[in-house]
Protein backbone atom coordinates (compact mmCIF):
# COMPACT_ATOMS: atom_id res chain seq x y z
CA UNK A 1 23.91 12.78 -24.31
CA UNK A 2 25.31 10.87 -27.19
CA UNK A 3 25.22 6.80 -26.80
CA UNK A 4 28.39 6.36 -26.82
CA UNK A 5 29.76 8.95 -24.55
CA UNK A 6 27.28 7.84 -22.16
CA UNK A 7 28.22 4.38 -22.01
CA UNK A 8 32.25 5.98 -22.08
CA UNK A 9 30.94 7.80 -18.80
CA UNK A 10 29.03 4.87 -17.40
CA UNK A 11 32.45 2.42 -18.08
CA UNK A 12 34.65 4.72 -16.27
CA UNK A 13 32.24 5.20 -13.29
CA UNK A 14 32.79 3.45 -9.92
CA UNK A 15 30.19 1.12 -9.21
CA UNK A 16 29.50 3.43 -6.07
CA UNK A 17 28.81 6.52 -8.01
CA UNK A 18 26.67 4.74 -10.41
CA UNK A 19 24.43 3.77 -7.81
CA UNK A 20 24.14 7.17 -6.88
CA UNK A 21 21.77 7.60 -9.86
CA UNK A 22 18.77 5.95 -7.97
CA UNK A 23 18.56 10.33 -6.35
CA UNK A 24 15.55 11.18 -8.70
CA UNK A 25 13.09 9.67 -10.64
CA UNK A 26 14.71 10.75 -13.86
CA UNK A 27 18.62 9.61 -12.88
CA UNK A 28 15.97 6.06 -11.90
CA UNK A 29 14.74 5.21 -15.05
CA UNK A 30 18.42 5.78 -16.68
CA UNK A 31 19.48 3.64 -14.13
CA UNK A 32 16.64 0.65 -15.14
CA UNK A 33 18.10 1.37 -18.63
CA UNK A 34 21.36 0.37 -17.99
CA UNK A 35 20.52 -2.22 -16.05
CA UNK A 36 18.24 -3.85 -19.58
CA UNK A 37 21.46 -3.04 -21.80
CA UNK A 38 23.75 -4.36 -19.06
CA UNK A 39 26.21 -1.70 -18.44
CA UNK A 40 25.86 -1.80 -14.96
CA UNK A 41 25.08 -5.00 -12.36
CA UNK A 42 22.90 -4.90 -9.80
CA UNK A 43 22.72 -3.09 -6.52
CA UNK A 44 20.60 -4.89 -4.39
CA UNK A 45 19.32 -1.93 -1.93
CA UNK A 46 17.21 -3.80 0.73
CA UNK A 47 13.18 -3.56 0.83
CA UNK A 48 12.92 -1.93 4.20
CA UNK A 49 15.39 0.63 2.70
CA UNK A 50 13.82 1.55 -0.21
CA UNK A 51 10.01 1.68 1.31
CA UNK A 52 11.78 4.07 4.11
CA UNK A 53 13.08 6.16 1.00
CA UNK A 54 9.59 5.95 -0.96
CA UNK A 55 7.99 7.21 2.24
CA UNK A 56 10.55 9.84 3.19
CA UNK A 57 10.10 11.31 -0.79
CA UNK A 58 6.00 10.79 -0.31
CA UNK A 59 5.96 12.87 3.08
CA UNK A 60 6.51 16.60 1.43
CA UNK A 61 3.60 15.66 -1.02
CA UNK A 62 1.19 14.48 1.83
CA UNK A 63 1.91 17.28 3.93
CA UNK A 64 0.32 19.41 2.02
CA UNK A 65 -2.85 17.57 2.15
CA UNK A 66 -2.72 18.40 6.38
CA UNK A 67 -1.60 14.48 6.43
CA UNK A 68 1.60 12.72 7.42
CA UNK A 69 2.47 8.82 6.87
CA UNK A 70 3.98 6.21 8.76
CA UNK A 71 5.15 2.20 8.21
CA UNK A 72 3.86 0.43 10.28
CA UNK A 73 4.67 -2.99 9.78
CA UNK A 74 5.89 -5.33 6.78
CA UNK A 75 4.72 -8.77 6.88
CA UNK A 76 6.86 -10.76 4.74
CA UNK A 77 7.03 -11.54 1.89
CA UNK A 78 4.18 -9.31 0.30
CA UNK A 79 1.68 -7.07 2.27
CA UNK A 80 2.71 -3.38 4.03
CA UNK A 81 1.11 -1.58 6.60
CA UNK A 82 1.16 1.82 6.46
CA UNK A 83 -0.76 4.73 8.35
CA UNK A 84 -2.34 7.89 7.33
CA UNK A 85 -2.47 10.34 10.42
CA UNK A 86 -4.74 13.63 9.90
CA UNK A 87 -2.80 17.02 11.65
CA UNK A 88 -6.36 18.55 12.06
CA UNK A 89 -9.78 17.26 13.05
CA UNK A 90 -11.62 17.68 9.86
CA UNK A 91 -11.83 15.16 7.55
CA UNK A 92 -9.58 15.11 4.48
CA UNK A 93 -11.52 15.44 0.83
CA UNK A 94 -8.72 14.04 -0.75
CA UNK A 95 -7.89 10.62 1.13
CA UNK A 96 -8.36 8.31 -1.79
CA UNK A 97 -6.10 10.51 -3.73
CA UNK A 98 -3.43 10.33 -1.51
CA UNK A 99 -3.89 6.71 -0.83
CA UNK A 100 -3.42 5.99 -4.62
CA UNK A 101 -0.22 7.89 -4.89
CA UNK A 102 0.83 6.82 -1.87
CA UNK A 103 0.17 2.87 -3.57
CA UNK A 104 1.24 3.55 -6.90
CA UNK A 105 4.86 4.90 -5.66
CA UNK A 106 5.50 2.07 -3.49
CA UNK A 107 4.33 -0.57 -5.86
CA UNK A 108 6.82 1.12 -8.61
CA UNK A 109 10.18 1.47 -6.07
CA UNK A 110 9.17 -1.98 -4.57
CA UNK A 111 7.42 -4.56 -6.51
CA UNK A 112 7.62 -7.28 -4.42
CA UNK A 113 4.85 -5.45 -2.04
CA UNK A 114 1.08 -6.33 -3.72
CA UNK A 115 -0.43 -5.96 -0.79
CA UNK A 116 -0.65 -2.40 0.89
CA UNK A 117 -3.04 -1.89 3.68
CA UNK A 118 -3.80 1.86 4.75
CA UNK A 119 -4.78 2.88 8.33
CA UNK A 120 -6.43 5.78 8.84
């Protein structure tokens, strides 16, 4: 889209609909953009909020590893619990692959956590 019809449409936006762009990854990044050239002010979504939303877009992924994820507990101001349950007995080959995912998501949609515990 050309620069300046994209900061026409971003002008005549509601602040409602431009917060709308945190849907996908993609409409994400645009959004951090505007935020550095600031277009747009901040909307302060809560942390609870967006590691609910981090773990709701991680679940589809995990599932297909025969795995599902749950929070557990945040202990404020930096550290996560989170759980890892197996839906079959076997063990899963590809735990510490889905662990870092699971960290490397949650550390980018919510910086403030540096501390993420896993419970298997």
């Amino acid at each position: 889209m050309h620069k300046h019809a994209f900061i026409h449409y971003v002008k005549n936006t509601s602040p409602e609909s431009i917060s709308s762009l945190l849907k996908t990854d993609i409409e994400y990044m645009i959004y951090n953009l505007l935020l550095e050239d600031k277009l747009v002010g901040v909307t302060k979504v809560p942390l609870l909020q967006r590691l609910q939303q981090v773990i709701d877009k991680m679940r589809p992924y995990i599932k297909k590893y025969n795995e599902n994820i749950e929070l557990l507990c945040f202990k404020p101001p930096d550290t996560l619990e989170i759980s890892l349950i197996h839906n079959y007995d076997s063990k899963s080959t590809s735990n510490a692959k889905i662990s870092s995912k699971i960290e490397q998501s949650i550390q980018y949609y919510c910086p403030e956590i540096t501390k993420i515990i896993i419970v298997k």
